[in-house]
Structures are given as C-alpha cells and as structure tokens.
N, C-alpha and C. Protein backbone atom coordinates (compact mmCIF):
# COMPACT_ATOMS: atom_id res chain seq x y z
N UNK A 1 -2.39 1.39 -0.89
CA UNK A 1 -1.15 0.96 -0.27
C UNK A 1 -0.20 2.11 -0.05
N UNK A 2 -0.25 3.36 -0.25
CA UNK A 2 0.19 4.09 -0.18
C UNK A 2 1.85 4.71 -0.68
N UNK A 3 2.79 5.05 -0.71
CA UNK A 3 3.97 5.36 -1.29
C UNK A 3 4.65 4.45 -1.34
N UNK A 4 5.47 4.26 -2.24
CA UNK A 4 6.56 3.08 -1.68
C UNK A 4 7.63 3.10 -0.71
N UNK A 5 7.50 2.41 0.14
CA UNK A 5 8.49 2.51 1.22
C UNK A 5 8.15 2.57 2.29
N UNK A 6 6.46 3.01 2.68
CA UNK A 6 6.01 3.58 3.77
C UNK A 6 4.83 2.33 3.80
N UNK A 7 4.04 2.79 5.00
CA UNK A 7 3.14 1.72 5.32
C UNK A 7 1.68 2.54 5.20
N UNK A 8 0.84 1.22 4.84
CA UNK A 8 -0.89 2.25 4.83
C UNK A 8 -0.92 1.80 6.32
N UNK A 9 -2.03 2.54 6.45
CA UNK A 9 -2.98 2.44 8.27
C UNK A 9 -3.57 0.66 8.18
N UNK A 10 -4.06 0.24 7.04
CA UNK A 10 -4.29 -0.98 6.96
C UNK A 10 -2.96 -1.95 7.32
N UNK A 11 -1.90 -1.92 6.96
CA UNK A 11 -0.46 -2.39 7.08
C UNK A 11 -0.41 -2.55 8.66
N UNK A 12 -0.05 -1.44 9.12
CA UNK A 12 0.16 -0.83 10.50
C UNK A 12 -1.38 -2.03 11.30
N UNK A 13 -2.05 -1.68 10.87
CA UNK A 13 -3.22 -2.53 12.02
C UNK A 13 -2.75 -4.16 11.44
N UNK A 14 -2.57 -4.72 10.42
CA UNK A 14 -2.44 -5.97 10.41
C UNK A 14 -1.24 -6.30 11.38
N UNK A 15 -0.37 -5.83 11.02
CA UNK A 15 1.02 -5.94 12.23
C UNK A 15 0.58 -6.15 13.33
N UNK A 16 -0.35 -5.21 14.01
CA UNK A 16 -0.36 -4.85 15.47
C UNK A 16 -1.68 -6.17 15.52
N UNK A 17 -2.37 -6.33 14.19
CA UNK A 17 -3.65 -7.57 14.52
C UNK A 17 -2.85 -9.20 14.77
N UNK A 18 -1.70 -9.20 14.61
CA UNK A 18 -0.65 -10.13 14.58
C UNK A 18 -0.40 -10.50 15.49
N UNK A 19 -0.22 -9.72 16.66
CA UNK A 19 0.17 -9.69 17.83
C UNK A 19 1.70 -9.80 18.25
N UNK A 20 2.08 -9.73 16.74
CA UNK A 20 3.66 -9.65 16.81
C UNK A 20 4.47 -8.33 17.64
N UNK A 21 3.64 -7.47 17.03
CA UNK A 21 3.88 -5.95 17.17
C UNK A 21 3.46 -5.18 18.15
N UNK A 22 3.99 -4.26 18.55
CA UNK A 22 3.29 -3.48 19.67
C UNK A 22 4.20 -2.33 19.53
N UNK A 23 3.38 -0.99 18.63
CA UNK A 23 3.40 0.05 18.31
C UNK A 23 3.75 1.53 19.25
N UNK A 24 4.65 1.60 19.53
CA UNK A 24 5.01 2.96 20.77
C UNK A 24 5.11 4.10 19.17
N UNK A 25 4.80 5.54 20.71
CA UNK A 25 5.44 6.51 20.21
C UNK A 25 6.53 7.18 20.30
N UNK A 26 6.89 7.92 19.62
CA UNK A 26 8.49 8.73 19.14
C UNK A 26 7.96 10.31 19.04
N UNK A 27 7.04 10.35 19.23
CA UNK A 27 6.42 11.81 19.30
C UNK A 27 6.01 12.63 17.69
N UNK A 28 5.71 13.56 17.79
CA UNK A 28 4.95 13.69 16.63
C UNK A 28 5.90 14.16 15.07
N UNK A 29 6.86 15.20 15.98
CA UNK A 29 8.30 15.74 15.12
C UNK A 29 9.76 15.13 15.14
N UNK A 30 9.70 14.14 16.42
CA UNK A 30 10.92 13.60 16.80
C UNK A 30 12.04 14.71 17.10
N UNK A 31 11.24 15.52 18.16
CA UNK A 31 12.01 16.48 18.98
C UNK A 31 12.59 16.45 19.79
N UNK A 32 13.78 16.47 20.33
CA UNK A 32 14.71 15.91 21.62
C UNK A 32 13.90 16.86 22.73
N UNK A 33 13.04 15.59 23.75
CA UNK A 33 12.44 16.55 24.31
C UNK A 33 12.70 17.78 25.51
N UNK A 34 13.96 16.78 25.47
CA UNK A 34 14.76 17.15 27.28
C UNK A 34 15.24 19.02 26.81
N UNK A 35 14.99 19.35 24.88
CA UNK A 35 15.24 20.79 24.65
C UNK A 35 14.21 21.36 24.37
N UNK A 36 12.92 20.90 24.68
CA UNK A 36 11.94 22.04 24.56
C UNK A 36 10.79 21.99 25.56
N UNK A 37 10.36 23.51 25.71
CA UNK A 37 9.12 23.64 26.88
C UNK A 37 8.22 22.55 27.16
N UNK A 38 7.55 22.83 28.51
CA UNK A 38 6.58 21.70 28.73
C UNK A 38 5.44 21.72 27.78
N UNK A 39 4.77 22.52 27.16
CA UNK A 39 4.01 23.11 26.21
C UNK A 39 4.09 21.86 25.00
N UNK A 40 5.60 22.13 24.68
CA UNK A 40 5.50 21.67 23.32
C UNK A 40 5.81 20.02 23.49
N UNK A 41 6.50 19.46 24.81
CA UNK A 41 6.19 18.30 25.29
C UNK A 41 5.27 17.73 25.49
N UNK A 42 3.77 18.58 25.83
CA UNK A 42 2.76 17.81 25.96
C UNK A 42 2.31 17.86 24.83
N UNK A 43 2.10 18.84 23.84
CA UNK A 43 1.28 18.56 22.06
C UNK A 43 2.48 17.82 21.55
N UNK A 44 3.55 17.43 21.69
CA UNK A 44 4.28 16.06 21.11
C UNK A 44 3.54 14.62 21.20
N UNK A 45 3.65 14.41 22.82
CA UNK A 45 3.41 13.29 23.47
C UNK A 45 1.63 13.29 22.39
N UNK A 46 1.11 13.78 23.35
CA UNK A 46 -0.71 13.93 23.19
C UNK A 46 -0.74 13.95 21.56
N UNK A 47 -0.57 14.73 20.43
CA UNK A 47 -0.66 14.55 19.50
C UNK A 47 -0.49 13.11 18.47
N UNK A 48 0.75 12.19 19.14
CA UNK A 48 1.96 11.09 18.33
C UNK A 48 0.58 10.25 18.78
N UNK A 49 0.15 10.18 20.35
CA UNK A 49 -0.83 8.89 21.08
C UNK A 49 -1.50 9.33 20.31
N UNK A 50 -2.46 10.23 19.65
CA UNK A 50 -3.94 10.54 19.33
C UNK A 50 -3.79 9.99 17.82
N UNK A 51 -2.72 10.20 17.09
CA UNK A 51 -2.43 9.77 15.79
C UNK A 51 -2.46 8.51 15.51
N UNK A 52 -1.91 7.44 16.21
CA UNK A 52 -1.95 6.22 16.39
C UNK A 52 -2.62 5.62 16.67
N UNK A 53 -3.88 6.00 17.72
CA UNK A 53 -4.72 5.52 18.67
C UNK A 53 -6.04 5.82 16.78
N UNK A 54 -6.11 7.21 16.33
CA UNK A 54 -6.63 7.01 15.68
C UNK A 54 -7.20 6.49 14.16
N UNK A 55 -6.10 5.24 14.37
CA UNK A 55 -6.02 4.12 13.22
C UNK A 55 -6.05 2.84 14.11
N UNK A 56 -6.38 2.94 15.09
CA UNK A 56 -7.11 1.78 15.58
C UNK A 56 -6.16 0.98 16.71
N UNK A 57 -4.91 1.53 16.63
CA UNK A 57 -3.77 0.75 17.45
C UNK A 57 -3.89 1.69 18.64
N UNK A 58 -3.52 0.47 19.70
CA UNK A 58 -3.39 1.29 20.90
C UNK A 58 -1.68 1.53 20.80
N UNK A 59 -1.51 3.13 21.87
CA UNK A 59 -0.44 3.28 22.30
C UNK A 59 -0.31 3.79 23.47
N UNK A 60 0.72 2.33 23.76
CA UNK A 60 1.20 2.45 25.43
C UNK A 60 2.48 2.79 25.54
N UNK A 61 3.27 3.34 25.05
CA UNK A 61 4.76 3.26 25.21
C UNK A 61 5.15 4.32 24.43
N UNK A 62 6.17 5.12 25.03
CA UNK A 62 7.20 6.54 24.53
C UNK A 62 8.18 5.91 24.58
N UNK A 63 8.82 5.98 23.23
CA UNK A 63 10.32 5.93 23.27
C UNK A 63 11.29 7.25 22.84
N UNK A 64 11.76 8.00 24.01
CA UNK A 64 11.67 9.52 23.97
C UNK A 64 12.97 8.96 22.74
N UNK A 65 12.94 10.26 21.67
CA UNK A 65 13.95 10.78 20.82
C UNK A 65 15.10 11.21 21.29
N UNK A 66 16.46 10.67 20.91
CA UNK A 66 17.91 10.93 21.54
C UNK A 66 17.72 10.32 22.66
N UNK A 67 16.87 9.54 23.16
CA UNK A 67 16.80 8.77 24.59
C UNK A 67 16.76 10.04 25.77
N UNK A 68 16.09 11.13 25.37
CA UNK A 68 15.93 12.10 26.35
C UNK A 68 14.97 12.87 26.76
N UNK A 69 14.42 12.86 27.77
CA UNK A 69 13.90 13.49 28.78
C UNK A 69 13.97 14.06 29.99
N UNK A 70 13.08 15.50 30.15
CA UNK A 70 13.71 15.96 31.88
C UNK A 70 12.80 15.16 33.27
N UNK A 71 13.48 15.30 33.90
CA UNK A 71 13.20 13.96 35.05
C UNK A 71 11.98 15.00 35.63
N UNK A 72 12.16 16.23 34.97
CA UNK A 72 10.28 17.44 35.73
C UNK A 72 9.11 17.34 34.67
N UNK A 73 9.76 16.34 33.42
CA UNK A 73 8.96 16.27 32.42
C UNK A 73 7.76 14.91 32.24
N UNK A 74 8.25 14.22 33.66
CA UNK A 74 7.65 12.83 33.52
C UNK A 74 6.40 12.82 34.14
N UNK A 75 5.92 13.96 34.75
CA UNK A 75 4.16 13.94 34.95
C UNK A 75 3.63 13.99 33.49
N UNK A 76 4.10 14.73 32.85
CA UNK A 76 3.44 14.94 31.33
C UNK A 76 3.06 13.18 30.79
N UNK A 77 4.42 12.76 31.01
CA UNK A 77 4.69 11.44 29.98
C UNK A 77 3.49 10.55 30.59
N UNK A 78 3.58 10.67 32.24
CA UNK A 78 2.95 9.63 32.99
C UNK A 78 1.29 9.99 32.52
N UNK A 79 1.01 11.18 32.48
CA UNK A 79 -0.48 11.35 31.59
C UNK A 79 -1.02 10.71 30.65
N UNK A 80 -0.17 10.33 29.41
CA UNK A 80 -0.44 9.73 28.39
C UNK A 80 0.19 8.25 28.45
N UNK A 81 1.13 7.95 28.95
CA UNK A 81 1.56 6.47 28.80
C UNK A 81 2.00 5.87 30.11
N UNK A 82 1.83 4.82 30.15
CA UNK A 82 2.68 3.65 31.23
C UNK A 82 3.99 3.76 31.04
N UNK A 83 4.66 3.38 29.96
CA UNK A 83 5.89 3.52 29.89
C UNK A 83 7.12 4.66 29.60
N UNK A 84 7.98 4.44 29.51
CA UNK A 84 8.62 5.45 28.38
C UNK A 84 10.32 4.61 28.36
N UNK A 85 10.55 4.96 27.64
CA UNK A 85 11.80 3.95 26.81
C UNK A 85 13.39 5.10 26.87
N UNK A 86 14.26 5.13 27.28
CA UNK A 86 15.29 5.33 27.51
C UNK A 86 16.16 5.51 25.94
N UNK A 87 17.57 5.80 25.43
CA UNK A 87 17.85 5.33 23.98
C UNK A 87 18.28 4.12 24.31
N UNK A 88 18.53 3.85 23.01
CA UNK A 88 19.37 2.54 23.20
C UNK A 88 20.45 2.39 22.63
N UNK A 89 21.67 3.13 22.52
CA UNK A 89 22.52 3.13 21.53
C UNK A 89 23.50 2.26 22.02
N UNK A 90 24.15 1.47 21.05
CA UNK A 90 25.18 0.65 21.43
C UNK A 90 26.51 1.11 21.98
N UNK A 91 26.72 2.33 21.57
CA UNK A 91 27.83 3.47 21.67
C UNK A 91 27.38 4.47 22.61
N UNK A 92 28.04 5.37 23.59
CA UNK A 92 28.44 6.67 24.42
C UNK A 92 28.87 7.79 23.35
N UNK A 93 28.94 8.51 23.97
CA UNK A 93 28.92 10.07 23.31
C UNK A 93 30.73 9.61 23.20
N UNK A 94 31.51 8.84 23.21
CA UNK A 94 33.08 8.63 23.17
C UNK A 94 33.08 7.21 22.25
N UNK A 95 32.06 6.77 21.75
CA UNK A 95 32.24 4.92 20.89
C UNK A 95 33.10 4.62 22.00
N UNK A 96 32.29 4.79 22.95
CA UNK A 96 32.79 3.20 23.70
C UNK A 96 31.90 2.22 23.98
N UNK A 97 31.98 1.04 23.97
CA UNK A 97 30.59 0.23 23.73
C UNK A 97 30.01 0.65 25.33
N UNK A 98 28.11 0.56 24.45
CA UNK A 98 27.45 0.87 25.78
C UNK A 98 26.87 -0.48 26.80
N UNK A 99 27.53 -1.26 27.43
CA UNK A 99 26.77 -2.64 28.46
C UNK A 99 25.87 -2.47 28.96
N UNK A 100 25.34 -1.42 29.32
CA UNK A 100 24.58 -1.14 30.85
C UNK A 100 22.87 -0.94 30.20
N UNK A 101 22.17 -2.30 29.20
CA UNK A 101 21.17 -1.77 29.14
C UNK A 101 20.15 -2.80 29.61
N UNK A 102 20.25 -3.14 30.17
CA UNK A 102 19.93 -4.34 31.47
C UNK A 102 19.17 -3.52 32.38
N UNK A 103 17.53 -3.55 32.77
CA UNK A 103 17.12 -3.34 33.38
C UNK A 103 16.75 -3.84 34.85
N UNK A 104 17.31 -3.06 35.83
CA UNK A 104 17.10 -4.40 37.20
C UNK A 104 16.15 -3.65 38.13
N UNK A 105 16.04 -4.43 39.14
CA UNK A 105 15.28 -4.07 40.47
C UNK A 105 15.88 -2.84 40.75
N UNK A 106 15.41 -1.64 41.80
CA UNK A 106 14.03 -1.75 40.93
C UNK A 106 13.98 -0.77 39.60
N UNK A 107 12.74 -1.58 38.93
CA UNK A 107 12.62 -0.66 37.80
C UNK A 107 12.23 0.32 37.43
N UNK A 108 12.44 1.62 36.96
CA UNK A 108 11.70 2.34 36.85
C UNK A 108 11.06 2.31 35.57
N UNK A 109 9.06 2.35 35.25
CA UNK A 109 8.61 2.05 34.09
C UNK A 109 8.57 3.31 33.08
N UNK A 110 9.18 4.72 33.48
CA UNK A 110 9.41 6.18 32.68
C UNK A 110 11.00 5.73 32.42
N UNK A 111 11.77 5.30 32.65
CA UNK A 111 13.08 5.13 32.29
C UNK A 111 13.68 3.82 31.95
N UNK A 112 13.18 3.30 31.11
CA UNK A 112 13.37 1.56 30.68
C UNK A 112 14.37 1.78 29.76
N UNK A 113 15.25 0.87 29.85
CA UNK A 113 16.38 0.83 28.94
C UNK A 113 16.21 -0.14 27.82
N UNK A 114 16.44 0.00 26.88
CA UNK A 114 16.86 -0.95 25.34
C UNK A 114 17.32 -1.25 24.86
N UNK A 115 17.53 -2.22 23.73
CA UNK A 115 18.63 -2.73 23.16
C UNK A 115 17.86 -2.68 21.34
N UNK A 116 18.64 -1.70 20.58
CA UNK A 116 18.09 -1.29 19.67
C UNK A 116 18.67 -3.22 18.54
N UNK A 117 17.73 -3.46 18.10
CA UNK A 117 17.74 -4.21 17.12
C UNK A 117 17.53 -4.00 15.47
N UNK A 118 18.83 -3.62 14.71
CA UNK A 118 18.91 -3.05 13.63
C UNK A 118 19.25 -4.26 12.52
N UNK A 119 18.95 -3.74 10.77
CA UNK A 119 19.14 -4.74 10.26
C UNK A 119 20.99 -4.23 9.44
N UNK A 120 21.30 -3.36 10.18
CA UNK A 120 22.48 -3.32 9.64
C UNK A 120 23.63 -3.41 10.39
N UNK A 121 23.65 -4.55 11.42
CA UNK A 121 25.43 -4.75 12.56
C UNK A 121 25.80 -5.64 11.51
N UNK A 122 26.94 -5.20 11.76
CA UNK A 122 27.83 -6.08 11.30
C UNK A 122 29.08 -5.94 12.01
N UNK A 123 30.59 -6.77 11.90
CA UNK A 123 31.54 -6.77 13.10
C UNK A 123 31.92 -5.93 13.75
N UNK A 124 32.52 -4.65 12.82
CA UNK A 124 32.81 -3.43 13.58
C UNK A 124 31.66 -3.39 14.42
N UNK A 125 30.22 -3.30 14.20
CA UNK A 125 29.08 -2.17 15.12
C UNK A 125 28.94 -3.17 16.31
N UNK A 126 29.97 -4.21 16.24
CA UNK A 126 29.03 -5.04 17.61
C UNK A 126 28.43 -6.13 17.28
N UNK A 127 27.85 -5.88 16.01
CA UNK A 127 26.38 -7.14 15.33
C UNK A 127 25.92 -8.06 16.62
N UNK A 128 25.53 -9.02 15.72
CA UNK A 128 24.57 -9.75 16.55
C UNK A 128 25.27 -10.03 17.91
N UNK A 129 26.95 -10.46 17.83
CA UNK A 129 27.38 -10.73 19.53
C UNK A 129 27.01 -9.66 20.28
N UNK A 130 27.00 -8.52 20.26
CA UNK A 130 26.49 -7.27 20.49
C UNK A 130 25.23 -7.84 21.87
N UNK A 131 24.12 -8.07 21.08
CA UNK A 131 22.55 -8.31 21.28
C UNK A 131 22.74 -9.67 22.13
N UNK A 132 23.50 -10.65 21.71
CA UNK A 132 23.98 -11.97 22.30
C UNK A 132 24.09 -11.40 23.68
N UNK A 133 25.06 -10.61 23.91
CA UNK A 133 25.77 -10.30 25.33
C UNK A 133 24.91 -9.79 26.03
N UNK A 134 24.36 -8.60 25.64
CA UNK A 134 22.87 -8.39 26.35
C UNK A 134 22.01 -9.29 26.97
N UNK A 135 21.65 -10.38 25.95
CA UNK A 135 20.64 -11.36 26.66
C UNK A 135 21.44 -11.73 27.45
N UNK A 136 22.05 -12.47 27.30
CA UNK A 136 23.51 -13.51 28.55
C UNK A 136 23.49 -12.58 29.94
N UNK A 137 23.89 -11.21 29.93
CA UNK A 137 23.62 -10.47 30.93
C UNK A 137 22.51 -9.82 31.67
N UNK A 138 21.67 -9.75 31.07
CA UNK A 138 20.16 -9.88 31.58
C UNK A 138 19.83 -11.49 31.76
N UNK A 139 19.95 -12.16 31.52
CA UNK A 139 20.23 -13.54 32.33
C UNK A 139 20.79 -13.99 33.56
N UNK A 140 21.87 -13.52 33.77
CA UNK A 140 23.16 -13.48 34.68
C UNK A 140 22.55 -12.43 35.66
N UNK A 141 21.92 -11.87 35.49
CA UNK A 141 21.38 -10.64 36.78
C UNK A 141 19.88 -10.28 37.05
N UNK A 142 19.28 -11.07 36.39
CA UNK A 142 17.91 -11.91 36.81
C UNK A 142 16.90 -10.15 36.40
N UNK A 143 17.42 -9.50 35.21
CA UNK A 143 16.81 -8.54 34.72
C UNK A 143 16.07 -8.80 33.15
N UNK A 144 15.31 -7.59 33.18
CA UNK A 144 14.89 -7.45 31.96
C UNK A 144 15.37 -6.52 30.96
N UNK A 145 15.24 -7.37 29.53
CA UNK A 145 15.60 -6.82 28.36
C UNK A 145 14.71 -6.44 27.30
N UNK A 146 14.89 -5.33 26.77
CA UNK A 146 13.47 -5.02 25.79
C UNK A 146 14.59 -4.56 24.50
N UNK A 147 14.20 -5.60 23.48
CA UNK A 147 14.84 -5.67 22.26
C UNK A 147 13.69 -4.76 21.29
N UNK A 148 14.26 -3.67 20.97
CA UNK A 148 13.02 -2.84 20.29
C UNK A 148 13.68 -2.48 18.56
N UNK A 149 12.89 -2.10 17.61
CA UNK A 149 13.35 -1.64 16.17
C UNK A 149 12.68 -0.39 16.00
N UNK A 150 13.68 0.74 15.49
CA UNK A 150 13.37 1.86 15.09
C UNK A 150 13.40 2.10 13.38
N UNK A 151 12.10 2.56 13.31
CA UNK A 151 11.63 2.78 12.12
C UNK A 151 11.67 4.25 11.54
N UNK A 152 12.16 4.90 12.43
CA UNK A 152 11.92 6.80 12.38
C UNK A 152 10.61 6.92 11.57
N UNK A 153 10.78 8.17 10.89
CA UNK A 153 10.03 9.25 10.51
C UNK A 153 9.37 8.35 9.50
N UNK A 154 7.52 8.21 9.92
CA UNK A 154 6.90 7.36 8.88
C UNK A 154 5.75 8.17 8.55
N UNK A 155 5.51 7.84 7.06
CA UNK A 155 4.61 8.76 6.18
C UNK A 155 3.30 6.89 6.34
N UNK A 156 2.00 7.70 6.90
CA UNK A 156 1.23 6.74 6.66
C UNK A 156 -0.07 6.84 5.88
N UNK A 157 -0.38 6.52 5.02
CA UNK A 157 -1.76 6.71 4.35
C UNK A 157 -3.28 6.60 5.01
N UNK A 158 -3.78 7.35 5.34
CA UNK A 158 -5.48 6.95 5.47
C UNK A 158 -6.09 6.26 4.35
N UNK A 159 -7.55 5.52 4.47
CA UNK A 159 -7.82 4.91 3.34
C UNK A 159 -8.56 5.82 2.59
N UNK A 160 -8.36 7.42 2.54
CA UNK A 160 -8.80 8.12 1.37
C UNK A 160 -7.37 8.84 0.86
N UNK A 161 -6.18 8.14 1.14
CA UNK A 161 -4.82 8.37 0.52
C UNK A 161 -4.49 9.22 1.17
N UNK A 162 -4.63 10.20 2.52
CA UNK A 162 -3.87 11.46 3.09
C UNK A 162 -2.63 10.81 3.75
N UNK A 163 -1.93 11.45 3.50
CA UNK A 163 -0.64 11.30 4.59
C UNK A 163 -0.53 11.74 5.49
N UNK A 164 -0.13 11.52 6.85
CA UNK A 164 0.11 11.63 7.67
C UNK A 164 1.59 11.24 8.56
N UNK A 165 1.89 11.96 8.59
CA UNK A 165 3.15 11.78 9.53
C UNK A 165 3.67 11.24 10.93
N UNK A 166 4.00 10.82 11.06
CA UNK A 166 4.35 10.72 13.04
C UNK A 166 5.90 9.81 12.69
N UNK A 167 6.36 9.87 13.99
CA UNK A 167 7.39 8.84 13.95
C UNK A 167 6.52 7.89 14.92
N UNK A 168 7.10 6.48 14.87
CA UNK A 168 6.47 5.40 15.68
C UNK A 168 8.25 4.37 16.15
C-alpha cells in the first residue's frame, strides 16, 4: 500500500477501473511550461504519459502547470494528447474573482478551461456558490464545463515498493 498519504499503482488502477476517474497529466516535475525549451517540454509531456500509461491507465489529457503554455508549444502537446486543460483558478493575478471558465463554440480541445474543485472553499474563497455559478452559466450559454481535482505532486508505489513520482 505504499506510504501514508500517497496511493499504490493498485489504488490508482482501481479508481480509473471505477470508471469514476479519468487520470490526466501535470507533467513529470510540474514545470511551468510556457518557461522552458521545447526539449524539456517534450521529456515532460512524453515522460508524465509513459509513467501513467505504464501502470495500466490510459492518459489522454494535460493539464499544463500554472495553466501555461506557448501557443508554438502545442504541436508537442498535440503529439501525446487530445486534450490539454487551461488553469483553473478562481482568482486573477489581482483576487478578482475569475467567471470566464465556461467553455463555448468554438472550442478549442489544447485550451479547455476548468473549474478547479477543492475540498477546502469556504465563504471568503467563493465555496461551493463559486462552482454553483459556473454550472448556472455554462447552462445559460449552452457551453461546457469540466469540474476537475488537483492532487499535485504524487509519490506512487510499484508492486515491488519503488516510488515513483509524477504529478497527475
């Protein structure tokens, strides 16, 4: 079962055998990618998919770190995944609340926007009316919403106890 706190590779596949779950990557260091070479963008991307893929889960989805990427960087992304995920912060670089994460026509599937679902809102952060308003407005404008949870930096066990790292 591996450390406390963290998940084994057995854990991780029951989730995803659930069908609850559906496992993206965050890259291998959780490097803001939009600040480093194409080089180290592609052994991010390629490395995080190969890590995941090799415990049995597929991965279709980047959810770039700091919600950033360069718009010359998305042949790389489009190599390894269908998607890629935008941030999702409830707040602007000023805390002003962020509305605009409502995806509409048309969409682009390298720049999808989110709505981070955490277990800690409460009134100040927005909480749940927060996530409320989102749906209501992706309702109201005949868009889509992708309610996602970030887990950062996860230590995962193989079943001969190695750890392994990635964010997911």
């Amino acid at each position: 079962e591996g450390k406390k706190g963290w998940m084994s590779v057995e854990q991780v596949k029951a989730l995803y055998d659930s069908g609850l779950v559906t496992f993206a990557s965050h890259t291998q260091n959780h490097v803001k990618l939009s600040d480093v070479n194409r080089e180290t963008v592609e052994a991010e991307l390629k490395n995080s998919k190969e890590q995941i893929e090799s415990w049995g889960v597929p991965c279709e989805v980047m959810v770039y770190p700091n919600g950033a990427i360069n718009d010359a960087d998305l042949d790389i992304v489009h190599k390894y995944f269908p998607f890629g995920f935008l941030a999702s912060g409830q707040y602007d670089d000023n805390n002003i609340p962020n509305t605009n994460r409502v995806n509409t026509s048309p969409i682009s599937t390298y720049k999808l926007m989110r709505v981070d679902v955490r277990g800690d809102y409460t009134e100040e952060n927005g909480g749940i009316a927060y996530v409320k308003g989102q749906i209501d407005d992706a309702i109201a404008k005949n868009g889509l919403l992708v309610l996602m949870s970030h887990v950062g930096s996860t230590v995962i066990y193989d079943e001969n106890g190695n750890a392994t790292n990635t964010y997911l």
